[in-house]
Protein backbone atom coordinates (compact mmCIF):
# COMPACT_ATOMS: atom_id res chain seq x y z
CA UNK A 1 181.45 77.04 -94.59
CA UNK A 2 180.14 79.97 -96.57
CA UNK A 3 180.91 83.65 -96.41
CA UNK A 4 177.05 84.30 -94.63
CA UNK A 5 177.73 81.37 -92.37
CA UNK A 6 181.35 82.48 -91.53
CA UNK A 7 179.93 86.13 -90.95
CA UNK A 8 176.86 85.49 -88.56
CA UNK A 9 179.65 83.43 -86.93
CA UNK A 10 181.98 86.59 -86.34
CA UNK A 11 178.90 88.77 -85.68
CA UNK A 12 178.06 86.12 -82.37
CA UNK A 13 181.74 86.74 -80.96
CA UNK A 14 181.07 90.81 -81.72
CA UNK A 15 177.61 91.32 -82.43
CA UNK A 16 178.34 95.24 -82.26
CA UNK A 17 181.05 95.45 -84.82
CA UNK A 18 180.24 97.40 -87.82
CA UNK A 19 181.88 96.03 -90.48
CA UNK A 20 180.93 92.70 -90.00
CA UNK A 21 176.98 94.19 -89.57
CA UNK A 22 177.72 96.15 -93.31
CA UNK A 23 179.40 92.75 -95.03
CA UNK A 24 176.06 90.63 -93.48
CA UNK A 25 173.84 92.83 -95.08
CA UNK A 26 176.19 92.95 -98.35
CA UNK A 27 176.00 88.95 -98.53
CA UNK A 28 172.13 89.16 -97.86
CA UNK A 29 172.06 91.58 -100.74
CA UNK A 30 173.83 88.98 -103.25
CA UNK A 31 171.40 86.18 -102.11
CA UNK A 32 168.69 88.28 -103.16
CA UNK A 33 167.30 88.50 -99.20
CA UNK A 34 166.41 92.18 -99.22
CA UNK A 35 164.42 92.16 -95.98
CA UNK A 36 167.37 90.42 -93.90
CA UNK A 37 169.61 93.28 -95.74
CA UNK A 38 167.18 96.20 -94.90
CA UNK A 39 167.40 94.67 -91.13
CA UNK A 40 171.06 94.76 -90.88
CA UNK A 41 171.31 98.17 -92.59
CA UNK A 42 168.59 99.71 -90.87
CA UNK A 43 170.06 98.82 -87.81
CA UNK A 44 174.13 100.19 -88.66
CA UNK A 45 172.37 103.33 -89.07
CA UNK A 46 170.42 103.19 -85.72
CA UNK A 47 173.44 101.64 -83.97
CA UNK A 48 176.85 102.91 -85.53
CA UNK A 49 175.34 106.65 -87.63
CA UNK A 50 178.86 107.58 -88.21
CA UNK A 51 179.90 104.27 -90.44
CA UNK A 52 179.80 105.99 -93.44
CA UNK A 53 179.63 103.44 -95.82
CA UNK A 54 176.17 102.46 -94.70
CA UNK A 55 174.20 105.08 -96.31
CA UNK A 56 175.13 104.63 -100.09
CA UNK A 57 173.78 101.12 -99.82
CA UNK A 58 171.23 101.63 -98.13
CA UNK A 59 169.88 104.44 -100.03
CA UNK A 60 170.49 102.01 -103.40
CA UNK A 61 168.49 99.27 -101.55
CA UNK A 62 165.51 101.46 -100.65
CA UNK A 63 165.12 102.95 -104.36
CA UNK A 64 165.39 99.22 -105.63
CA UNK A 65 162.42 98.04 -103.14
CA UNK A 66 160.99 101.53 -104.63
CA UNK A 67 160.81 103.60 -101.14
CA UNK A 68 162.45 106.72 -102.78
CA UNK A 69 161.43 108.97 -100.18
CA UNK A 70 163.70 106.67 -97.56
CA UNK A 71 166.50 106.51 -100.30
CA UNK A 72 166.57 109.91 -100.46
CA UNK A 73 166.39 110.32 -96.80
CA UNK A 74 168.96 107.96 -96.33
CA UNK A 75 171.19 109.63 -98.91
CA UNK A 76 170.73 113.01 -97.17
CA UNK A 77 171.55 111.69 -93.94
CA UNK A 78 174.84 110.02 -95.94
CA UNK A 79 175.97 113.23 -96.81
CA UNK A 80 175.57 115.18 -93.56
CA UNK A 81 177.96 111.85 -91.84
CA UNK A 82 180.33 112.54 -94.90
CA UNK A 83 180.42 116.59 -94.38
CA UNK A 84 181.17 115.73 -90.88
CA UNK A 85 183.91 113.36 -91.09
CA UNK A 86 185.55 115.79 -94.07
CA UNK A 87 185.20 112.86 -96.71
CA UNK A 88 184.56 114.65 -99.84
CA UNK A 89 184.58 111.74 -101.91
CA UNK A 90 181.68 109.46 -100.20
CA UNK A 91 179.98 112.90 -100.26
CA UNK A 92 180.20 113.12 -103.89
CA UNK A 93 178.76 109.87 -104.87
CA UNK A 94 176.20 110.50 -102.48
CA UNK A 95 175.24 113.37 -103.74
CA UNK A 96 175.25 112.23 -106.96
CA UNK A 97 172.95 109.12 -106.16
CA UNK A 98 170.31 111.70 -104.48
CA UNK A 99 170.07 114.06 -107.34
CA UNK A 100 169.36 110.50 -109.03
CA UNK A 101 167.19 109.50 -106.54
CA UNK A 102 165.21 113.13 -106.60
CA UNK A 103 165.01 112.72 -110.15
CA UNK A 104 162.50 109.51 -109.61
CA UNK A 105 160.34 111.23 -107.02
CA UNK A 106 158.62 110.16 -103.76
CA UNK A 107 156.35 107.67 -102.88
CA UNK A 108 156.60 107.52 -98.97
């Protein structure tokens, strides 16, 4: 069976855990399936706001479908889930992706 396989499988027994929903979206990532990856994300962040890990990726897969004024959104929101939870290293990278991200501009 393959990872995707393996991981929709998990996601029927516990369709609301997180981590399963972020490595999905990963796996839809590597097979070049952005929309089914934009789905998943889209939805951690609806669903689960304060799973961190979401918002780096997601911001990355927004500016690479070139909706930079989502990536930086998403970035922003990133960083106010990192200030929260104290984690000054997630907060770092993602501010260092939206200065990256501001430095492109805005198209939406």
């Amino acid at each position: 069976m393959d990872r995707l396989a393996a991981l929709l499988e998990f996601h029927l027994l516990d369709p609301d855990d997180a981590f399963t929903r972020f490595a999905i979206a990963q796996e839809h990532i590597k097979r070049d399936d952005s929309e089914q990856a934009l789905a998943f994300f889209e939805a951690l962040v609806r669903d689960h706001p304060d799973y961190l890990g979401t918002y780096y990726h997601l911001g990355k897969l927004y500016a690479m479908l070139q909706r930079h004024g989502a990536a930086i959104e998403a970035y922003k929101g990133g960083i106010d889930v990192a200030i929260k939870k104290g984690d000054l290293h997630a907060r770092a990278e993602l501010q260092s992706a939206l200065l990256e991200a501001e430095g492109i501009g805005s198209d939406d």
